[in-house]
Protein backbone atom coordinates (compact mmCIF):
# COMPACT_ATOMS: atom_id res chain seq x y z
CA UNK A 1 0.00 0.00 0.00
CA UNK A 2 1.17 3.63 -0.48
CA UNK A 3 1.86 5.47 2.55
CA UNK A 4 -0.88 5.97 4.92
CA UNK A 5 -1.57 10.02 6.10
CA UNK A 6 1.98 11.58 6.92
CA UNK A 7 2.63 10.03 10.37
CA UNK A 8 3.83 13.71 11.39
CA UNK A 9 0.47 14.89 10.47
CA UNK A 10 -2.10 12.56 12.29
CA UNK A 11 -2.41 14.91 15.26
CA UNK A 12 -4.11 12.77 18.16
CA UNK A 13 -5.54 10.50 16.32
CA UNK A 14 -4.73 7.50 18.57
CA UNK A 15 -7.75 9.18 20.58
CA UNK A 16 -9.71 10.88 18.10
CA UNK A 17 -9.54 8.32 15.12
CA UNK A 18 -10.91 5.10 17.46
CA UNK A 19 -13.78 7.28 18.55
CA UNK A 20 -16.47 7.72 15.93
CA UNK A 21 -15.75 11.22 13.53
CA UNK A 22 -17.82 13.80 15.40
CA UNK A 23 -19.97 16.76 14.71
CA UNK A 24 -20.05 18.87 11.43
CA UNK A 25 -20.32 22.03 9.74
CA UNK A 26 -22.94 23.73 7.56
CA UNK A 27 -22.87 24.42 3.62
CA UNK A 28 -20.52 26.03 1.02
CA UNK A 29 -21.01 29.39 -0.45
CA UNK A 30 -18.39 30.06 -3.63
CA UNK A 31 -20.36 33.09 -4.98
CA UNK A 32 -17.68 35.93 -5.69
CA UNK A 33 -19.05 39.61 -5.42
CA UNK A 34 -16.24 41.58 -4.11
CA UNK A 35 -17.67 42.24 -1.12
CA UNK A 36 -15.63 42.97 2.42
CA UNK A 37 -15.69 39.67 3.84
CA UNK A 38 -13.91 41.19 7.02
CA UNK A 39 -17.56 42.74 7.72
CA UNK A 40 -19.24 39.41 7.44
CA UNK A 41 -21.84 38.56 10.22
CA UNK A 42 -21.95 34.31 11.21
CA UNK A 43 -24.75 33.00 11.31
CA UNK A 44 -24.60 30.14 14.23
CA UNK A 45 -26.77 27.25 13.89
CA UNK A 46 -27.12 23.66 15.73
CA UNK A 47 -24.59 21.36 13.45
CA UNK A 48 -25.79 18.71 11.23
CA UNK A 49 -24.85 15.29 10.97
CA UNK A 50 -21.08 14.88 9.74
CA UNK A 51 -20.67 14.06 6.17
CA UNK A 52 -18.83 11.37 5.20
CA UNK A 53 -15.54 13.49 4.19
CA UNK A 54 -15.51 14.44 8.02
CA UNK A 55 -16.04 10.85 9.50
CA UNK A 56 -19.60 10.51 9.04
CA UNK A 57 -20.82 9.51 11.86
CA UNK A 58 -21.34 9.94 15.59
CA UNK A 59 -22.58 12.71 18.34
CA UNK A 60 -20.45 15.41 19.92
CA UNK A 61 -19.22 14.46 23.91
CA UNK A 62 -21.67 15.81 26.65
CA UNK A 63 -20.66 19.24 27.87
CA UNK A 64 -20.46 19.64 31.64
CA UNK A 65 -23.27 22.74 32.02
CA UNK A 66 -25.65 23.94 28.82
CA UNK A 67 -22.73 24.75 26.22
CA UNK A 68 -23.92 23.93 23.23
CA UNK A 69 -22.22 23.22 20.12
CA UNK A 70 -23.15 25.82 17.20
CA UNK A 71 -21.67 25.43 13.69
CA UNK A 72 -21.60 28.24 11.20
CA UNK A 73 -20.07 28.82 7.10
CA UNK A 74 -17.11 31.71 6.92
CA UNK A 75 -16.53 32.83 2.96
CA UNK A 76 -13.12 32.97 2.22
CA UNK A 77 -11.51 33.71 -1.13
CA UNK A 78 -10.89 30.96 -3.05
CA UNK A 79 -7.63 32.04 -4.19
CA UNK A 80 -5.69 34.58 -1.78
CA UNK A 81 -3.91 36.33 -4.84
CA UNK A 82 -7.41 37.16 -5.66
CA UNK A 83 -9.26 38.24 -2.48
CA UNK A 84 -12.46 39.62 -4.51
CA UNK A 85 -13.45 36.95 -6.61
CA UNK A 86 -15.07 33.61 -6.04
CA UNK A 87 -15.30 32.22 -1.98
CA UNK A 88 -15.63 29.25 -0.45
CA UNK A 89 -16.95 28.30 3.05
CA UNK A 90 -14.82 27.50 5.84
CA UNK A 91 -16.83 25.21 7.84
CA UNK A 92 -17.11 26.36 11.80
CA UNK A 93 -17.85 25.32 15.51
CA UNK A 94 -17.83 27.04 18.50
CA UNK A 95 -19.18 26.60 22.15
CA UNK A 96 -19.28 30.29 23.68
CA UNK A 97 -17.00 30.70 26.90
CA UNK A 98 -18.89 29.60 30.26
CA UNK A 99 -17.78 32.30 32.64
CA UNK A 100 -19.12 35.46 33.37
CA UNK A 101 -18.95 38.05 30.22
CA UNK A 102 -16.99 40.29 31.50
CA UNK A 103 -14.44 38.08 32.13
CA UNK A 104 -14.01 36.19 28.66
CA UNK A 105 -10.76 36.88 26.66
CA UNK A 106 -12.02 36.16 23.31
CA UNK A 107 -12.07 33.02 20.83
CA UNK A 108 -9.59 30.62 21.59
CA UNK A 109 -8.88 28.57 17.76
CA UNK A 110 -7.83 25.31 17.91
CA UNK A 111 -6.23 23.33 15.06
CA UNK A 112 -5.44 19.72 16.25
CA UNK A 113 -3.46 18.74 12.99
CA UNK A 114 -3.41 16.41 9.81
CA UNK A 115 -2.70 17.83 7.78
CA UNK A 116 -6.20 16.51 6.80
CA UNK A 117 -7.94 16.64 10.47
CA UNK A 118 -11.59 18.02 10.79
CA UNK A 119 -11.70 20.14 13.72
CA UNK A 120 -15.11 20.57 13.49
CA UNK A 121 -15.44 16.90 14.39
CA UNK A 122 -12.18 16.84 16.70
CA UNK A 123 -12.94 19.65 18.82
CA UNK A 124 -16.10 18.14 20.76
CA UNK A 125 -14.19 14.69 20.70
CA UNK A 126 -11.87 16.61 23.07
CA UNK A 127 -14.16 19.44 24.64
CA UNK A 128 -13.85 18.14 28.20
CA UNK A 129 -10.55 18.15 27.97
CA UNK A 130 -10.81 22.05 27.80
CA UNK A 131 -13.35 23.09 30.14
CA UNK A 132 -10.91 25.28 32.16
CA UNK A 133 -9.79 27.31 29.06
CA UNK A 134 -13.65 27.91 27.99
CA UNK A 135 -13.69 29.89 31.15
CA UNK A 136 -12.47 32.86 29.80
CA UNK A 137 -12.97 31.62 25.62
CA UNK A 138 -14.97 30.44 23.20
CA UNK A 139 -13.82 27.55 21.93
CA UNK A 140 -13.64 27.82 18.16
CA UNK A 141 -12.35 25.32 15.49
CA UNK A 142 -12.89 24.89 11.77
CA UNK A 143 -12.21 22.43 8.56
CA UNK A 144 -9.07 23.82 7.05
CA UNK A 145 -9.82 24.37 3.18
CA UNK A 146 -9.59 21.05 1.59
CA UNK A 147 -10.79 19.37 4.77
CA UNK A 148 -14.29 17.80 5.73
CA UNK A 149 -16.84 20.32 4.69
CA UNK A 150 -14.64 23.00 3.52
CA UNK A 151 -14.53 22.17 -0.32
CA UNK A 152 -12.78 18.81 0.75
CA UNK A 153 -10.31 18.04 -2.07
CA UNK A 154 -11.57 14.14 -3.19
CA UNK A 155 -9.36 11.89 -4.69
CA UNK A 156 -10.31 7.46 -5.09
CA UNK A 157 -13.42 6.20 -4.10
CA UNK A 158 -14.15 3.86 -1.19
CA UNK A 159 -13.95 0.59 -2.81
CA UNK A 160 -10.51 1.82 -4.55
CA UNK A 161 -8.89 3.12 -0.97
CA UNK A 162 -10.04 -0.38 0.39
CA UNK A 163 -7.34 -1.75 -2.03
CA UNK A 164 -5.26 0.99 -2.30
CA UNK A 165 -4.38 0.52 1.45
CA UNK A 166 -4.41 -3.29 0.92
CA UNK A 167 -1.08 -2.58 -1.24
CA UNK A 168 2.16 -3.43 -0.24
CA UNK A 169 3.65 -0.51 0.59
CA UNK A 170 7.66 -2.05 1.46
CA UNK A 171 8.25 -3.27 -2.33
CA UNK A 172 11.16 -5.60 -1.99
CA UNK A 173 11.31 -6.40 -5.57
CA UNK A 174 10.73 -4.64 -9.10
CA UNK A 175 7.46 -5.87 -9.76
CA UNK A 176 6.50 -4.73 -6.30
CA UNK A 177 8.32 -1.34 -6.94
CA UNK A 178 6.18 -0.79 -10.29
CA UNK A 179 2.83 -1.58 -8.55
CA UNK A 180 3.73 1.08 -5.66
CA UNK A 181 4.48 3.48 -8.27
CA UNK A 182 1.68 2.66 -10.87
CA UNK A 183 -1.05 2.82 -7.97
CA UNK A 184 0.72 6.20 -6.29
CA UNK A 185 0.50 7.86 -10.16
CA UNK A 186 -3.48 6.52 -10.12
CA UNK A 187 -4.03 8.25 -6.94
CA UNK A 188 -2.49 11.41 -7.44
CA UNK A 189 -4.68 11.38 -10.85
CA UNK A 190 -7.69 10.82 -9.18
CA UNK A 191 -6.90 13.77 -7.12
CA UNK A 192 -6.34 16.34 -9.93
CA UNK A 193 -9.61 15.07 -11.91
CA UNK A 194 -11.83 15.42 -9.13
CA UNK A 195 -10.31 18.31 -7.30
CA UNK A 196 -8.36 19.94 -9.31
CA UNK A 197 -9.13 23.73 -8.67
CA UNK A 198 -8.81 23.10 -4.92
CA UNK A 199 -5.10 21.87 -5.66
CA UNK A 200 -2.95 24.47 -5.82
CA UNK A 201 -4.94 26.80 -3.19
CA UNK A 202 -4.60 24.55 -0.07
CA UNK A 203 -1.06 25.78 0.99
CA UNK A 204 -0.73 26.22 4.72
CA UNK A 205 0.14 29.60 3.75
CA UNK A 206 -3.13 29.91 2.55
CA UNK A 207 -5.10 28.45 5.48
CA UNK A 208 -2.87 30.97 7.88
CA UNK A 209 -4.65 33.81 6.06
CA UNK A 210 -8.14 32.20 6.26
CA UNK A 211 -7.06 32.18 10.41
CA UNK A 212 -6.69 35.80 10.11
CA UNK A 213 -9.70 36.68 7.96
CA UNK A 214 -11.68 33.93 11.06
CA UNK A 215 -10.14 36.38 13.44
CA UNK A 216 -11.62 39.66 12.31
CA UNK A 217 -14.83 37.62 11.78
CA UNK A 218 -15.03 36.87 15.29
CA UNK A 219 -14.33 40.16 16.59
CA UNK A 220 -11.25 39.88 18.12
CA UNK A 221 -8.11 41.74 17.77
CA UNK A 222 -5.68 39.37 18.44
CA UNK A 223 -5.39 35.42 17.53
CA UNK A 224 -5.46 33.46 20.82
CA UNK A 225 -4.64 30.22 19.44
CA UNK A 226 -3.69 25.99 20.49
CA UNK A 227 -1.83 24.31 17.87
CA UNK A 228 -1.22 20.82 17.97
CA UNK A 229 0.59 18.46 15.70
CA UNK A 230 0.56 20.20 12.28
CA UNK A 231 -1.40 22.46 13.89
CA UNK A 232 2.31 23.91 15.53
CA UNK A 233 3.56 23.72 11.87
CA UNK A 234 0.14 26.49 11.02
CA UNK A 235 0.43 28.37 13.78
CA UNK A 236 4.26 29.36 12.95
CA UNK A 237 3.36 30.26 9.33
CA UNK A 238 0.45 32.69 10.79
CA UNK A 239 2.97 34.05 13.32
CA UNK A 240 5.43 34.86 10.37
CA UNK A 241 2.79 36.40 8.11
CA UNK A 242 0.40 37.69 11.02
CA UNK A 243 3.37 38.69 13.97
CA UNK A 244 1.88 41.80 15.17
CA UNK A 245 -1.69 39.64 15.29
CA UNK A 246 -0.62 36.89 17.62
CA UNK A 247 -1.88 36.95 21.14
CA UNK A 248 -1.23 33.91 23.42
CA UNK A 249 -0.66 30.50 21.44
CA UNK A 250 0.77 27.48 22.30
CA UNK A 251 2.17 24.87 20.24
CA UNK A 252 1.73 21.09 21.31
CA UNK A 253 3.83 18.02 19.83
CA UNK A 254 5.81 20.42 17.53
CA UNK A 255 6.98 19.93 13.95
CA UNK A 256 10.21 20.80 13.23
CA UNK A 257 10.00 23.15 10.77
CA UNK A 258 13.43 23.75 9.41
CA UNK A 259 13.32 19.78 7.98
CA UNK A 260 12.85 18.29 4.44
CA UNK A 261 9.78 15.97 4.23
CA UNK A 262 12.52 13.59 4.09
CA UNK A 263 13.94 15.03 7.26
CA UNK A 264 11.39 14.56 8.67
CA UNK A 265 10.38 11.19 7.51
CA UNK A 266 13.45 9.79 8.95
CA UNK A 267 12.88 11.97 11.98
CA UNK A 268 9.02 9.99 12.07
CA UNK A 269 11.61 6.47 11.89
CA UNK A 270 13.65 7.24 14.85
CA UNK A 271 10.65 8.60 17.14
CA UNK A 272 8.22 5.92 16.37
CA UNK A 273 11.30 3.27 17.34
CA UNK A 274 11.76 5.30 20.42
CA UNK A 275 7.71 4.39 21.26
CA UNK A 276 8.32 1.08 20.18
CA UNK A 277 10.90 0.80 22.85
CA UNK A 278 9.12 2.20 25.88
CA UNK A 279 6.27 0.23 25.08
CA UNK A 280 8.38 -3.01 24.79
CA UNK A 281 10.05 -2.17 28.13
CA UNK A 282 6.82 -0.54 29.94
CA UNK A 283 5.14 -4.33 28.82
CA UNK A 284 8.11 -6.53 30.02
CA UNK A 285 8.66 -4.66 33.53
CA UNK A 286 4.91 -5.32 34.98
CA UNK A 287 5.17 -7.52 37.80
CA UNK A 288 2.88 -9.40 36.03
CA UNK A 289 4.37 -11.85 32.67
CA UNK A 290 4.16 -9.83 29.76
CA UNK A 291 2.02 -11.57 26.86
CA UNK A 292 3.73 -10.33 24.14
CA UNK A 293 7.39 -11.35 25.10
CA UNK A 294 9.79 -12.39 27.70
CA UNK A 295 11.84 -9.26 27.51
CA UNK A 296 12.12 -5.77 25.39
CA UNK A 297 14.09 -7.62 22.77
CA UNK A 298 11.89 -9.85 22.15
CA UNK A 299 8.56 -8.13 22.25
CA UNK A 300 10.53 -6.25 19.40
CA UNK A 301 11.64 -9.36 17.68
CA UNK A 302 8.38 -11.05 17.95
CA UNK A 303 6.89 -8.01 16.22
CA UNK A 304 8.77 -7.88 13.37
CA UNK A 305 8.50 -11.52 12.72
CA UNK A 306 5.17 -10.76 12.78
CA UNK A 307 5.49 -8.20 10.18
CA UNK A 308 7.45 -10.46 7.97
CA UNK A 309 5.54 -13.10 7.82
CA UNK A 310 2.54 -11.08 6.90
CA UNK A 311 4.62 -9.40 3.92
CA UNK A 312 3.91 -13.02 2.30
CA UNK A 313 1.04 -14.32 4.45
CA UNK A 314 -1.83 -12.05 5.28
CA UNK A 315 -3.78 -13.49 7.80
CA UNK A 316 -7.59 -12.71 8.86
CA UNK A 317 -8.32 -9.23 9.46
CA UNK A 318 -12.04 -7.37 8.63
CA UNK A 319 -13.58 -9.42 6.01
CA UNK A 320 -13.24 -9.63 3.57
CA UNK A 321 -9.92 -8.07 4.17
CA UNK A 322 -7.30 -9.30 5.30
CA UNK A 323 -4.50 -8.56 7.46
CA UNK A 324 -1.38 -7.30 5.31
CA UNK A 325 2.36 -6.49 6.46
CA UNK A 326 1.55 -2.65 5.52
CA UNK A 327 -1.85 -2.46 7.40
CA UNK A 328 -0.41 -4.02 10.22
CA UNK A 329 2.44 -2.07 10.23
CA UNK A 330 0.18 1.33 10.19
CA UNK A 331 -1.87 -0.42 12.92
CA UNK A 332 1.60 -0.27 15.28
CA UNK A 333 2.06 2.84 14.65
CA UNK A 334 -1.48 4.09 15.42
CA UNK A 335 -1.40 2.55 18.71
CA UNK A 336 1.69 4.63 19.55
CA UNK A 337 0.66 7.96 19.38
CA UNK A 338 -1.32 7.40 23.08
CA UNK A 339 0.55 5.59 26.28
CA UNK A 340 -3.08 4.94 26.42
CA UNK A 341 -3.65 2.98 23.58
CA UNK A 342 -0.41 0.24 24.75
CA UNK A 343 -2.85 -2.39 26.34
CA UNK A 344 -4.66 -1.88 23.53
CA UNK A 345 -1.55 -3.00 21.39
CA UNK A 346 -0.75 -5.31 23.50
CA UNK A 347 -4.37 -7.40 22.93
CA UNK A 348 -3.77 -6.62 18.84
CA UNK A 349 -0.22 -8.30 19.11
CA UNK A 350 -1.58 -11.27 20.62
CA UNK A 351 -4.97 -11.58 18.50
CA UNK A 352 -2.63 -11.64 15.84
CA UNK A 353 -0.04 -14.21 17.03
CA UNK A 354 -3.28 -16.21 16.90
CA UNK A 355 -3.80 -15.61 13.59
CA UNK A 356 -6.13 -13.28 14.05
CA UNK A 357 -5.54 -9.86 13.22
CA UNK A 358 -9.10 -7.83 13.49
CA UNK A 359 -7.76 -5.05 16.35
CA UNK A 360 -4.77 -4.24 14.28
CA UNK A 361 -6.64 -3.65 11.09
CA UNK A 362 -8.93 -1.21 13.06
CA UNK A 363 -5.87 0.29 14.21
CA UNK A 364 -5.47 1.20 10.41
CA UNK A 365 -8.14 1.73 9.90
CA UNK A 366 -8.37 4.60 12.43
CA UNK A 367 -5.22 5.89 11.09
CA UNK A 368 -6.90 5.91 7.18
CA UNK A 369 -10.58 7.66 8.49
CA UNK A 370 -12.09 4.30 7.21
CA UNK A 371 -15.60 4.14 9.52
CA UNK A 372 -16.85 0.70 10.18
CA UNK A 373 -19.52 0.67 7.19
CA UNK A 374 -16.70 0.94 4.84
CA UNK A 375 -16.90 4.71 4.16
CA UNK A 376 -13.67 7.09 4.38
CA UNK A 377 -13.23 10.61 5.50
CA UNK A 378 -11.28 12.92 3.15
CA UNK A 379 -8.45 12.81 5.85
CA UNK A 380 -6.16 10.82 3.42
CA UNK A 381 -6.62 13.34 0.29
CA UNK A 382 -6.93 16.29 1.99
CA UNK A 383 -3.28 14.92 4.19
CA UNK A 384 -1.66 14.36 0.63
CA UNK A 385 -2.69 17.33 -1.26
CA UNK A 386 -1.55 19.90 1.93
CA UNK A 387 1.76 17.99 2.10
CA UNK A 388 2.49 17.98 -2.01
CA UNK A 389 1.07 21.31 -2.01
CA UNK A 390 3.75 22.91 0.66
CA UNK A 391 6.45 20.39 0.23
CA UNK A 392 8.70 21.34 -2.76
CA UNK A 393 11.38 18.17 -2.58
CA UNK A 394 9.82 15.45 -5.29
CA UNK A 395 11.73 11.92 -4.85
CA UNK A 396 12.23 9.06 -7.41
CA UNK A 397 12.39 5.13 -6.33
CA UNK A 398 16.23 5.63 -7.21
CA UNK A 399 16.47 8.49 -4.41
CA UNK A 400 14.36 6.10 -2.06
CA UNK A 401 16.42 3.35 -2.48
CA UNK A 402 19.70 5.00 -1.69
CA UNK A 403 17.95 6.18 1.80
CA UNK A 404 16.85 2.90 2.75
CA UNK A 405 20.01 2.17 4.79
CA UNK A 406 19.70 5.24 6.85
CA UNK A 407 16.26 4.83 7.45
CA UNK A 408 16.91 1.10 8.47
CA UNK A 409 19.80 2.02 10.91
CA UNK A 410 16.69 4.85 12.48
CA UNK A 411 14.41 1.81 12.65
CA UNK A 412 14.13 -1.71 10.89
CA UNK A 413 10.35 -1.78 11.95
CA UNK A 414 9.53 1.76 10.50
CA UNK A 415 11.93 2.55 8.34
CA UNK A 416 11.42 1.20 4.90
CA UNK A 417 7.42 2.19 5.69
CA UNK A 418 8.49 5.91 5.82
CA UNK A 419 11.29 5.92 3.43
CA UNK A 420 9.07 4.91 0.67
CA UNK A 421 6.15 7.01 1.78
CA UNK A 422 8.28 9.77 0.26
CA UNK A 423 6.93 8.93 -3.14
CA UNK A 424 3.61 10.93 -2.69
CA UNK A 425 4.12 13.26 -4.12
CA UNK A 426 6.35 12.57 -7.31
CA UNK A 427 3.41 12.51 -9.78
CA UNK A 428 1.71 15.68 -8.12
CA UNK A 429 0.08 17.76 -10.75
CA UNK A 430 1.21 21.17 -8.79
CA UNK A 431 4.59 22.14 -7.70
CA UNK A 432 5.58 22.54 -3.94
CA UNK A 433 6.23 25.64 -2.57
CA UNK A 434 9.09 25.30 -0.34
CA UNK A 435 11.81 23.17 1.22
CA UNK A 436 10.82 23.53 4.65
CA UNK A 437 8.06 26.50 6.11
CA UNK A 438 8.94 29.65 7.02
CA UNK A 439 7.97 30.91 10.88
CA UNK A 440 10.56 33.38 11.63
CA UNK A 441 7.79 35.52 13.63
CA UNK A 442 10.03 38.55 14.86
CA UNK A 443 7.72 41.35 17.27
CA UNK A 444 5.09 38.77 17.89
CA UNK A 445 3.97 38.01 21.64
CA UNK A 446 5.38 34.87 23.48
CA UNK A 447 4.97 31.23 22.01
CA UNK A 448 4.45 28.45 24.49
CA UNK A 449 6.24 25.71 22.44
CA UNK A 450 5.87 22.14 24.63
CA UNK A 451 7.96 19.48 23.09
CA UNK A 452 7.10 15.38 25.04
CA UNK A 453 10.39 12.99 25.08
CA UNK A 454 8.91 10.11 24.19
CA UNK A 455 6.72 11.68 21.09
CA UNK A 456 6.74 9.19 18.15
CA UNK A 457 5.00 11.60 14.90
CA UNK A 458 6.56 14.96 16.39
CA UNK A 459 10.04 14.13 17.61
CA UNK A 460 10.94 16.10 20.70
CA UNK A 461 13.74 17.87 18.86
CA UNK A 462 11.58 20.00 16.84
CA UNK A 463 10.45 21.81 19.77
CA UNK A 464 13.35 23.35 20.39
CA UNK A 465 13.79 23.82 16.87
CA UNK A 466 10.34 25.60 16.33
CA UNK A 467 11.49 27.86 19.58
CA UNK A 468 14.77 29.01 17.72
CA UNK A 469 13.33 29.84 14.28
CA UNK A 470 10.03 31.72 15.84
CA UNK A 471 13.04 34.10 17.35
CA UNK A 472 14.42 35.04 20.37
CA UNK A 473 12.05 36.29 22.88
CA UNK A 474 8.81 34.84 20.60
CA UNK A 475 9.68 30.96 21.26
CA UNK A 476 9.44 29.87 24.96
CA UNK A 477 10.02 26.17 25.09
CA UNK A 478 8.41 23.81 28.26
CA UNK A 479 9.61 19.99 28.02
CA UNK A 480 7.10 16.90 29.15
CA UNK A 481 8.72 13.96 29.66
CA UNK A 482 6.65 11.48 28.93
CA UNK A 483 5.00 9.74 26.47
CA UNK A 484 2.81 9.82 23.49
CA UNK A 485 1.79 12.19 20.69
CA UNK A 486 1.60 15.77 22.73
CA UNK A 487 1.76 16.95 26.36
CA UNK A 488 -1.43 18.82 27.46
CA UNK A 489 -3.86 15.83 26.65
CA UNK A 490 -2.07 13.65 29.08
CA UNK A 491 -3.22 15.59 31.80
CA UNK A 492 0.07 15.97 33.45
CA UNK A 493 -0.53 18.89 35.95
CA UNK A 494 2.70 20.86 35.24
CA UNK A 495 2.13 20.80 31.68
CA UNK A 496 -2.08 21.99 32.24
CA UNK A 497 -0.72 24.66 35.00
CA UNK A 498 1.85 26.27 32.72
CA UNK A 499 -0.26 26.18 29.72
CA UNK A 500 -3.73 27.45 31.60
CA UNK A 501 -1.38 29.82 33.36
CA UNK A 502 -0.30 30.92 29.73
CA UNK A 503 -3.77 31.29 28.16
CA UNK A 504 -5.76 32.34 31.27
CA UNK A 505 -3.24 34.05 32.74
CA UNK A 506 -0.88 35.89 30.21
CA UNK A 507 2.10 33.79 32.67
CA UNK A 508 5.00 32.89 30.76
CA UNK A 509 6.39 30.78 32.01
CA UNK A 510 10.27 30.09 32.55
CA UNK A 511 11.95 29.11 29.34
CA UNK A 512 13.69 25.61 29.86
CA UNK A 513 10.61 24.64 32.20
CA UNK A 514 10.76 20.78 32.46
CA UNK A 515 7.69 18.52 33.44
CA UNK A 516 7.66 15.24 34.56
């Protein structure tokens, strides 16, 4: 199979994507009459159900009082080097801020990653989570464009992804080489046929000024703002084109943004090995036996027999599919994005010893927004078509090949998976924009960057990476050590105190802070 969505990208998805796709937003306006769409007035409504390119199913979590979820359409130019011709809608949610009026801050934004996330549906997923913030905020998230119900870009059907994910995805041999190429070319076709206006207008630069056009829209005069995942990578393009706009962000399970995609592939390698390895040795030092090995090594061994013997033998998985090396691979890695989701792993591993390998395939499943009747979210094309669209580097099989090595030394288990996952975007009918983003953000207020040790899509590195190209005296870093994908969703106190102190607050705190 060709890659799955850009490991980097799948921002808590090891929580979000097992939980049904929640809540949506409302319709699409791309009428273009030059009007100020600054001065536009929302019009807030109860949500509809989710359509399928968001998840298509499920309910939003309770709230803790009345807050209701309201969704609402924001026009945005299609094209940003044309601000006064045709618009699309941005789809919306918000639940207004639960303390007293005078009191509330403003809209707090939340982007929770992807590239390819809904946060229309993510945002009640994780609403509890947040209560303390929407003290003193709304709570506001959107669809990026390209996402869910803001003009989602489309690519393959559902009965194509089913076997474009069924594809081996490690080719070992030229026959297997050809097929990942042939079936990459296919899907990047089917992406310019059915979407191909959308293409080259869903840059991240691009979304950043949709943020800004969402803040004047909502009345506020500064963007208070929670990045997470690819989310951190958005949040330091609007502080470079928007520094004078920011007002207290944070950035959670940060991208390094001065890598290469194949940077930061290789960067993806080494951190989901790292996960690998805690889990092995959090599973072999219980006082009880561990069921998936006798020690670290061979939890690790065991696995990657595992995966070898499925790279020739599938075994039962979700009829009528079955169980390949790639999905199962995809299904590891989904598991390790949440220290939460490790018994869960654990169960998959040994279902699948037993030849049976259902709990890993939903693992994939999760990580492709495949919903249990079959249908997929647009998480996949929407993931590709960001990436090709603000990645400029195009690799050949030759270039992949030469990597392998390195990618192998960074991890046998994950390594050849992300190497060739760099083919993406070779076919892509638009060109990339740049080697690596830009977020040099000098003048803008403090950053709250918080980088987690054990992270396997964002590699703690890249937060102190993202704190030295914001600037000095923008960038603030705060390191978690612990594990998983992100820090304030673990509900580690430190990490909650420093970032409510932040948002609340206006408290910076200490750069070099360390949680534990």
């Amino acid at each position: 199979m060709p890659k799955p969505p850009r490991m980097r990208a799948a921002a808590l998805t090891a929580t979000a994507l097992l939980l049904p796709f929640l809540l949506a937003g409302c319709s699409d306006d791309d009428s273009g009459n030059g009007e100020d769409l600054t001065a536009q007035e929302l019009s807030w409504k109860d949500c509809p159900a989710p359509s399928q390119a968001q998840g298509g199913e499920g309910s939003p979590s309770p709230l803790p009082d009345d807050g209701t979820w309201q969704c609402a359409t924001m026009k945005a130019p299609l094209d940003w080097a044309d601000p006064k011709g045709d618009t699309i809608g941005i789809e919306l949610i918000r639940v207004k801020a639960s303390g007293p009026e005078n009191r509330r801050i403003g809209s707090l934004i939340y982007n929770f990653g992807g590239p390819g996330g809904s946060g229309v549906t993510a945002l009640p997923a994780f609403g509890n989570d947040y209560e303390k913030l929407r003290t003193r905020y709304d709570l506001v998230s959107f669809d990026p464009r390209g996402v869910g119900r803001s003009e989602p870009v489309l690519c393959e059907d559902d009965q194509r992804l089913d076997a474009y994910f069924q594809q081996d995805s490690t080719p070992d041999d030229t026959a297997e080489r050809t097929e990942l190429v042939d079936n990459t070319k296919e899907f990047n076709a089917a992406c310019e046929k059915k979407s191909e206006e959308m293409l080259p207008r869903v840059r991240t630069t691009d979304t950043a000024r949709d943020m800004d056009l969402m803040r004047q829209v909502l009345g506020d005069d500064k963007l208070h703002y929670f990045g997470i995942s690819y989310g951190t990578e958005l949040g330091g393009v609007y502080a470079h084109l928007f520094p004078d706009k920011v007002g207290r962000a944070v950035f959670d399970a940060v991208v390094d943004p001065t890598q290469t995609s194949e940077q930061g592939a290789l960067g993806q390698a080494a951190g989901f090995q790292l996960a690998l390895d805690n889990f092995a040795a959090d599973c072999t030092s219980k006082v009880e036996d561990c069921p998936v090995g006798d020690t670290a090594q061979d939890v690790k061994d065991r696995i990657a027999k595992l995966l070898k013997d499925l790279d020739s033998k599938p075994i039962e998985g979700i009829f009528p599919r079955r169980l390949t090396q790639s999905a199962a691979t995809n299904g590891v890695a989904q598991a390790l994005y949440s220290q939460d989701y490790w018994p869960i792993l654990t169960q998959a591993l040994e279902e699948a010893y037993d030849g049976n390998g259902r709990i890993l395939m939903l693992l994939s499943d999760s990580m492709n927004g495949r919903s249990e009747n079959g249908e997929y979210s647009n998480i996949h094309a929407a993931n590709i078509s960001i990436n090709c669209a603000d990645d400029k580097p195009r690799y050949t099989p030759e270039d992949v090949q030469r990597k392998l090595p390195e990618f192998r030394s960074a991890s046998n288990l994950f390594g050849d998976f992300l190497a060739w996952s760099m083919l993406s975007c070779t076919d892509w009918a638009e060109p990339g924009a740049a080697d690596h983003p830009d977020v040099g953000a000098p003048g803008s207020a403090p950053i709250l960057v918080v980088g987690n040790t054990g992270d396997p899509a964002t590699p703690y590195e890249g937060a102190r990476k993202m704190a030295q190209a914001l600037g000095k005296g923008v960038g603030v870093e705060l390191t978690y050590k612990g594990q998983g994908h992100g820090a304030y969703d673990s509900k580690n106190k430190c990490v909650q105190d420093a970032v409510n102190g932040y948002l609340l607050d206006g408290k910076v705190p200490a750069a070099g802070t360390v949680c534990s």
